[in-house]
N, C-alpha and C. Protein backbone atom coordinates (compact mmCIF):
# COMPACT_ATOMS: atom_id res chain seq x y z
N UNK A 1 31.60 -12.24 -60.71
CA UNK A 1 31.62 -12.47 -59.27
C UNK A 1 31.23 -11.18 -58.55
N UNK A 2 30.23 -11.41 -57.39
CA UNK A 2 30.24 -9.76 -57.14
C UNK A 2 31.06 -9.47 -55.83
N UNK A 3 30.85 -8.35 -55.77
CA UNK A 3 32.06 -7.40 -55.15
C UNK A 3 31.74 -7.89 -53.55
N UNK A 4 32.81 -8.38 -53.38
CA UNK A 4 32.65 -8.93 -51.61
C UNK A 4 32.35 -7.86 -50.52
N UNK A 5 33.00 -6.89 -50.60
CA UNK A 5 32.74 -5.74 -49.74
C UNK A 5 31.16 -5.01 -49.87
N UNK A 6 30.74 -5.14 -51.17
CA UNK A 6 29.51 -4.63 -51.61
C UNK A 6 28.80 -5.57 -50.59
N UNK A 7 28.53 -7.24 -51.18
CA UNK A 7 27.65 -7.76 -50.32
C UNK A 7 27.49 -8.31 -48.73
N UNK A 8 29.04 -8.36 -48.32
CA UNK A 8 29.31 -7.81 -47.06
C UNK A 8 28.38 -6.51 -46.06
N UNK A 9 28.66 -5.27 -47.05
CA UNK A 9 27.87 -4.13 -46.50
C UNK A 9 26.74 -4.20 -46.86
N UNK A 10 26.14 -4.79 -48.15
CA UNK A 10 24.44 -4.74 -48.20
C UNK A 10 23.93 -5.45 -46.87
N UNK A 11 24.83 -6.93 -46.66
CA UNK A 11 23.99 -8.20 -45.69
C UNK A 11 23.84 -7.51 -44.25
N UNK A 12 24.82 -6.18 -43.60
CA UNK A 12 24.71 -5.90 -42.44
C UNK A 12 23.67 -5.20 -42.88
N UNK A 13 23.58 -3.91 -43.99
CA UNK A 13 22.30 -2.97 -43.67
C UNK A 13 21.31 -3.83 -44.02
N UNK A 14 21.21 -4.49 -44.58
CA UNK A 14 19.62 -5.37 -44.93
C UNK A 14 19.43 -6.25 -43.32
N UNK A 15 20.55 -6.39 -43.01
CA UNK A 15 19.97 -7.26 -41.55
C UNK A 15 19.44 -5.95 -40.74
N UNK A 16 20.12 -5.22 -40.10
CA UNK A 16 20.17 -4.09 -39.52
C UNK A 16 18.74 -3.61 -39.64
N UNK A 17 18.40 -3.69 -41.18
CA UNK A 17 16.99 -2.52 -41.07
C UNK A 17 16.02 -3.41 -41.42
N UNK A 18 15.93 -4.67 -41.06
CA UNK A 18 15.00 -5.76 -40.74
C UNK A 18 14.84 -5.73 -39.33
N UNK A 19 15.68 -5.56 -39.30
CA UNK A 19 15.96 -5.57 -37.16
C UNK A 19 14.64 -4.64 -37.26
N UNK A 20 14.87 -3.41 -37.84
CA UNK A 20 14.23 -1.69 -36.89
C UNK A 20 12.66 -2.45 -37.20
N UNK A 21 12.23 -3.45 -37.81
CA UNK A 21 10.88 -3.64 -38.11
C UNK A 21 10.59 -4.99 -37.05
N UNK A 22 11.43 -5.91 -37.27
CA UNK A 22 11.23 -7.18 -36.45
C UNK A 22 10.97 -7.19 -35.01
N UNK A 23 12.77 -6.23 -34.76
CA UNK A 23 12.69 -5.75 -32.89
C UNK A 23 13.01 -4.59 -33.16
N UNK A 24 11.90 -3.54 -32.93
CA UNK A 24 12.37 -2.40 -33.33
C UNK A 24 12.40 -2.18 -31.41
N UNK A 25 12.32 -3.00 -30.45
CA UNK A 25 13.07 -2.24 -28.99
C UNK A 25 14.04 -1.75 -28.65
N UNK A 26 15.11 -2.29 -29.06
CA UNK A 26 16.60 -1.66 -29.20
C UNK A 26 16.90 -0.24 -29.89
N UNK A 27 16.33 -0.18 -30.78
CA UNK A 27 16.34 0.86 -31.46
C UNK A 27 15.33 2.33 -31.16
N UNK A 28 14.45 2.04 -30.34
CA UNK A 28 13.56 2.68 -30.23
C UNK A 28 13.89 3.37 -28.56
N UNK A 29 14.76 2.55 -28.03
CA UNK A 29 14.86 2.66 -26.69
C UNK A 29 16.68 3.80 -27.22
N UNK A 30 16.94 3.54 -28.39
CA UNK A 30 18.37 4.32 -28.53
C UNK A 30 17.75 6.19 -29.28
N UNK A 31 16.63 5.63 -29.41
CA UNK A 31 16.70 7.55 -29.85
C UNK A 31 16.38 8.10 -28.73
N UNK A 32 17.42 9.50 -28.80
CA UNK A 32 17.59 10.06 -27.84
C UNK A 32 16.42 10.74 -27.51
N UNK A 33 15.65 10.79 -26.40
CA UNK A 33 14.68 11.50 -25.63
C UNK A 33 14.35 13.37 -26.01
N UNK A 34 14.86 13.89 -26.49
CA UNK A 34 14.50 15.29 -27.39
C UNK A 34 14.49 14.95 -28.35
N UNK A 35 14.63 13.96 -29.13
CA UNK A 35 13.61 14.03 -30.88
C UNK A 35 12.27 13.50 -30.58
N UNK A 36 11.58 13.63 -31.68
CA UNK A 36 10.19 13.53 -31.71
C UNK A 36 9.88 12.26 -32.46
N UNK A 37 8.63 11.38 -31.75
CA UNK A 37 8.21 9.85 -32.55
C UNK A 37 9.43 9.38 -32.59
N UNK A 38 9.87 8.35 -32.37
CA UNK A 38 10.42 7.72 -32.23
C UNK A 38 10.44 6.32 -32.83
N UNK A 39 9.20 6.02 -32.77
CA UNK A 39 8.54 5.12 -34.31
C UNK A 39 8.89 5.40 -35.64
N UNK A 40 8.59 6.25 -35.41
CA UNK A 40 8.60 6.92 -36.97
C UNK A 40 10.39 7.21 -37.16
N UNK A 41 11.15 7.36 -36.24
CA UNK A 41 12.33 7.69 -36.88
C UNK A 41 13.15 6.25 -36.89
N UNK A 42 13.10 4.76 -36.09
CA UNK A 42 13.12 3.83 -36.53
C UNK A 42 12.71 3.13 -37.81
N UNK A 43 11.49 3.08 -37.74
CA UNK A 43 11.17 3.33 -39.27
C UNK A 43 11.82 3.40 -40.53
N UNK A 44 11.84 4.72 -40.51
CA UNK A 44 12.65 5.71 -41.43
C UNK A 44 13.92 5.19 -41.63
N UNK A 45 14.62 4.91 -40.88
CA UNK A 45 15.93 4.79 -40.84
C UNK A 45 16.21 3.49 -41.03
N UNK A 46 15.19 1.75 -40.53
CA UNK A 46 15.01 1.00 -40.84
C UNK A 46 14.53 0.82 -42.79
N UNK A 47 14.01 1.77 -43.03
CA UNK A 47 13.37 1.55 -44.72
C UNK A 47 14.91 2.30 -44.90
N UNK A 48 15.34 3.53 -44.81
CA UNK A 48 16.38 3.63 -45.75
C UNK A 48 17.79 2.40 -45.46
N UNK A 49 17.77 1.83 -44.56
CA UNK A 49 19.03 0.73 -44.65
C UNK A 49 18.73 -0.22 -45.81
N UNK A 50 17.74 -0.31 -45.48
CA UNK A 50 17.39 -1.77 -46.57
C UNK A 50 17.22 -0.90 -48.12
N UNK A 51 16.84 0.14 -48.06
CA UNK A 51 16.86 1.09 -49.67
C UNK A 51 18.21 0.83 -50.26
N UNK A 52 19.30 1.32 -49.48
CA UNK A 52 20.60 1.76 -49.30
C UNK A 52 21.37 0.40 -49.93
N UNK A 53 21.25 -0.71 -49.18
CA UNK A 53 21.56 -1.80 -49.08
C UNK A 53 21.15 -2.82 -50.63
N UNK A 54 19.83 -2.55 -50.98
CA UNK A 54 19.38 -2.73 -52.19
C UNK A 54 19.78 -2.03 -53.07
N UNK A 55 20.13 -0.45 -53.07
CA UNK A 55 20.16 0.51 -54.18
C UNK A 55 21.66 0.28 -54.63
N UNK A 56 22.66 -0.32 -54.22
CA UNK A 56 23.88 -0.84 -54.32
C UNK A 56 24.23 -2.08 -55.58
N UNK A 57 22.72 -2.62 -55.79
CA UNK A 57 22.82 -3.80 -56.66
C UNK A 57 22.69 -3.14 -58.12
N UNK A 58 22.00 -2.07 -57.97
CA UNK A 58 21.25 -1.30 -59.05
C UNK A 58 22.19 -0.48 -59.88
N UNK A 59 23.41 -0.66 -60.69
CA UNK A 59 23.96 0.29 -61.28
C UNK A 59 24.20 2.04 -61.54
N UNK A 60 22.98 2.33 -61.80
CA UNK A 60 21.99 3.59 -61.49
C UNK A 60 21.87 4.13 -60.89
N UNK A 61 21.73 3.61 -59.26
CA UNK A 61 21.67 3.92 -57.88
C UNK A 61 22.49 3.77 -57.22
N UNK A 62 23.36 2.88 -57.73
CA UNK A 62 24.70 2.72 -56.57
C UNK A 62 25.26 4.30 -55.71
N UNK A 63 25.81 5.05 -56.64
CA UNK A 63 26.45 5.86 -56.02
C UNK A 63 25.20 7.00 -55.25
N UNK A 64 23.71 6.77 -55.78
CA UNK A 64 22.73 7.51 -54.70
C UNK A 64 22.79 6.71 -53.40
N UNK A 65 22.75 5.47 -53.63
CA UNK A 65 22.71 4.69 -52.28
C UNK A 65 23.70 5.14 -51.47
N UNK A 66 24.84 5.12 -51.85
CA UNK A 66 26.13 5.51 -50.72
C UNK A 66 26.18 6.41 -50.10
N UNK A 67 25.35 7.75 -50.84
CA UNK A 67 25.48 8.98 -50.26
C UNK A 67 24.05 8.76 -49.59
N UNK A 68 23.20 7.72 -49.36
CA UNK A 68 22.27 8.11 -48.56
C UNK A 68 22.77 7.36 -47.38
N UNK A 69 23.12 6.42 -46.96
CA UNK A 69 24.01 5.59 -46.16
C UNK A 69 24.68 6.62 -45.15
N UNK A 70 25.54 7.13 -46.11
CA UNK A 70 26.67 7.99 -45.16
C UNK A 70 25.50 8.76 -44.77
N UNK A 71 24.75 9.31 -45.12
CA UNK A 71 23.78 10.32 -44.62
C UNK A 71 23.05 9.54 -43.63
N UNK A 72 22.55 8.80 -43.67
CA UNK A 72 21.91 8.04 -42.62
C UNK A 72 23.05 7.56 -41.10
N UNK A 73 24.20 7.77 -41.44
CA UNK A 73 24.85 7.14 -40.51
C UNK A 73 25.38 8.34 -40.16
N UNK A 74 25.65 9.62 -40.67
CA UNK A 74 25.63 11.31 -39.77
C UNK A 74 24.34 11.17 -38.87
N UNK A 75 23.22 10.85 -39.83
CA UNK A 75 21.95 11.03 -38.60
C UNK A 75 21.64 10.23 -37.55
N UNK A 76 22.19 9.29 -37.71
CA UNK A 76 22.08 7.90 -36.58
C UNK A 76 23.32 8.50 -35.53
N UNK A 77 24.16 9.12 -35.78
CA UNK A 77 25.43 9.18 -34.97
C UNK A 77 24.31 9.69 -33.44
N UNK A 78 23.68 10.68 -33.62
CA UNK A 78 23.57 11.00 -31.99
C UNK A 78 23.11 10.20 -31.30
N UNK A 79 22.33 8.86 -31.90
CA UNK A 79 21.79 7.84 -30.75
C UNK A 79 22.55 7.01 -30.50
N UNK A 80 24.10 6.98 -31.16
CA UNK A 80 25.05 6.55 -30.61
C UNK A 80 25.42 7.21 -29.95
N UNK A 81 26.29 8.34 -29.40
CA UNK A 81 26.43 9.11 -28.32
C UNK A 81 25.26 8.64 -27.42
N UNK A 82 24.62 9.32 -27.90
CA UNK A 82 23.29 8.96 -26.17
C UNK A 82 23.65 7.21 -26.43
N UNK A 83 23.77 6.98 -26.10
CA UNK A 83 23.78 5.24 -25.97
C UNK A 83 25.10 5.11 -25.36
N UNK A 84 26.01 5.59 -25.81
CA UNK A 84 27.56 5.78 -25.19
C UNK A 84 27.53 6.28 -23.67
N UNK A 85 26.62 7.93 -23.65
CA UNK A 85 26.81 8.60 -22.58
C UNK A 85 25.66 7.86 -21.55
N UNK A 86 24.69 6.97 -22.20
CA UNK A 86 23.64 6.38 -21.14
C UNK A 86 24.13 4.95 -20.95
N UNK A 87 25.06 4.44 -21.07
CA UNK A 87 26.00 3.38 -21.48
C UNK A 87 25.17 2.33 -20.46
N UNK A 88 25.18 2.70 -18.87
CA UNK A 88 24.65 1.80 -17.42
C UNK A 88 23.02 1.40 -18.25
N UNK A 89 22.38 2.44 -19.12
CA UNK A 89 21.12 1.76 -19.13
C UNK A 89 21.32 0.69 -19.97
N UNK A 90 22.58 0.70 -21.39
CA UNK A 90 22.43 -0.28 -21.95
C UNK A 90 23.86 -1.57 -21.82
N UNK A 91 23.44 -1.31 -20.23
CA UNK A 91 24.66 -2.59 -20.17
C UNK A 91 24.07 -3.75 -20.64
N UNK A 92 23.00 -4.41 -20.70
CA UNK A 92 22.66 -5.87 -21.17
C UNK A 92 22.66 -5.74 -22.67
N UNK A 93 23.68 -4.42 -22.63
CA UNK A 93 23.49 -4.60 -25.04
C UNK A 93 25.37 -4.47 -24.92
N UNK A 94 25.53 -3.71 -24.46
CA UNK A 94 27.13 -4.01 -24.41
C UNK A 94 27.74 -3.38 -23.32
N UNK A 95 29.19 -3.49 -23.25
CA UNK A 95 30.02 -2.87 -22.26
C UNK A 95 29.93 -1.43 -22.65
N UNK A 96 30.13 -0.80 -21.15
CA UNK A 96 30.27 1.07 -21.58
C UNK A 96 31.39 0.77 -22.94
N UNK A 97 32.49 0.71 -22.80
CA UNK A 97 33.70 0.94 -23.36
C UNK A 97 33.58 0.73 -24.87
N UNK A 98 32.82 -0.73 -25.07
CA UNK A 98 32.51 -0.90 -26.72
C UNK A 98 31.43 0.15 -27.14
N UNK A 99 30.39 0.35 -26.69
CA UNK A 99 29.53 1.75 -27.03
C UNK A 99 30.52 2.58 -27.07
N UNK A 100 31.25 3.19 -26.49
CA UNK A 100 32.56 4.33 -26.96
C UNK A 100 32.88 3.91 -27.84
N UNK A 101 33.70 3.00 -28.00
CA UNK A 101 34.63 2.66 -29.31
C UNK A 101 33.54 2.44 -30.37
N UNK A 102 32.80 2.35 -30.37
CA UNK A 102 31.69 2.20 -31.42
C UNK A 102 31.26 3.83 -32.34
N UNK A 103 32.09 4.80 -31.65
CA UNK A 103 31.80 5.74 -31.73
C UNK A 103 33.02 6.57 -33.30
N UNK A 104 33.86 6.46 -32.72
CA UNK A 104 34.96 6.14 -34.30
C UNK A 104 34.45 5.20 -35.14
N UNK A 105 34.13 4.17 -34.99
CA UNK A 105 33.87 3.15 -36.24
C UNK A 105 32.99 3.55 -37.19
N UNK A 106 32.13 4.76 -36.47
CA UNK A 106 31.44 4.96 -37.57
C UNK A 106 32.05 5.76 -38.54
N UNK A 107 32.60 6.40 -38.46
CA UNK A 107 34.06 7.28 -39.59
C UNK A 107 34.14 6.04 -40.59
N UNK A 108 34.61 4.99 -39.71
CA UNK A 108 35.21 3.50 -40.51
C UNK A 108 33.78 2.97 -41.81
N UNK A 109 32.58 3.12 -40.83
CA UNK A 109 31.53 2.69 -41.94
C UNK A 109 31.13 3.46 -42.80
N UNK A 110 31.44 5.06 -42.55
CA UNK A 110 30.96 6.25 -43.83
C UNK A 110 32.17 6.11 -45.12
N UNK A 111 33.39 5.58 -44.08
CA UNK A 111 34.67 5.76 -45.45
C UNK A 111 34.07 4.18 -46.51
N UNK A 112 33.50 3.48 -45.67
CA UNK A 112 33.13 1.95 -45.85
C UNK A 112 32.18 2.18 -47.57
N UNK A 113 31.27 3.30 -46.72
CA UNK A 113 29.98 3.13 -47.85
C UNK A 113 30.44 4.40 -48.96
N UNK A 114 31.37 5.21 -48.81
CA UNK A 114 31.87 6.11 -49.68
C UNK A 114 32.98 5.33 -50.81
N UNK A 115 33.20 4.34 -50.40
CA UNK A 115 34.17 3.09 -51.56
C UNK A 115 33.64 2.49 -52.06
N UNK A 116 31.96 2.12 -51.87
CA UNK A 116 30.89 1.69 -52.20
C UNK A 116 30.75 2.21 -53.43
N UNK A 117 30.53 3.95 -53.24
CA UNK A 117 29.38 4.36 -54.51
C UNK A 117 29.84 4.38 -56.11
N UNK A 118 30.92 3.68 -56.40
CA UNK A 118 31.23 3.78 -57.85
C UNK A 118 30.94 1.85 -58.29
């Protein structure tokens, strides 16, 4: 039987980094305005979810996958902040308050994908 939490967390990053290719607007509109291309770092971050998410099935890779995950979700953290602190532009994506609280959870998803890698 496989591991519920495993395919739980693969089905969000495999949805997630289908998103950055399908509608990559949301995502493209969340990197913060001083990084560079912005395409390209959707992208990027869209191919490693779905890597991440796949590399989990793979014995071999499992525990590379996790540590790229958590790594991906240190580097994603600042377009959460900017998304938090620009909160009024993205009221038609959520309330200010859940963009805040969205802001701890990610602790919750690095401890998430660090129980992952064995």
């Amino acid at each position: 039987m496989p591991n519920i939490s495993r395919l739980a967390a693969s089905a969000l990053f495999l949805t997630s980094g289908s998103l950055h290719f399908i509608k990559p607007g949301i995502f493209l509109e969340i990197v913060p305005p001083a990084l560079p291309n912005p395409q390209a770092l959707v992208a990027i971050s869209g191919a490693a979810e779905i890597a991440g998410a796949l590399g989990w099935w793979i014995p071999v890779t499992r525990k590379t996958a996790s540590y790229g995950l958590i790594a991906l979700l240190i580097g994603v953290f600042p377009a959460n902040v900017y998304m938090a602190l620009a909160h009024e532009r993205f009221a038609s994506v959520a309330p200010a308050w859940l963009l805040f609280a969205r802001l701890p959870l990610q602790l919750a998803l690095i401890a998430w994908m660090w129980s992952l890698r064995d």
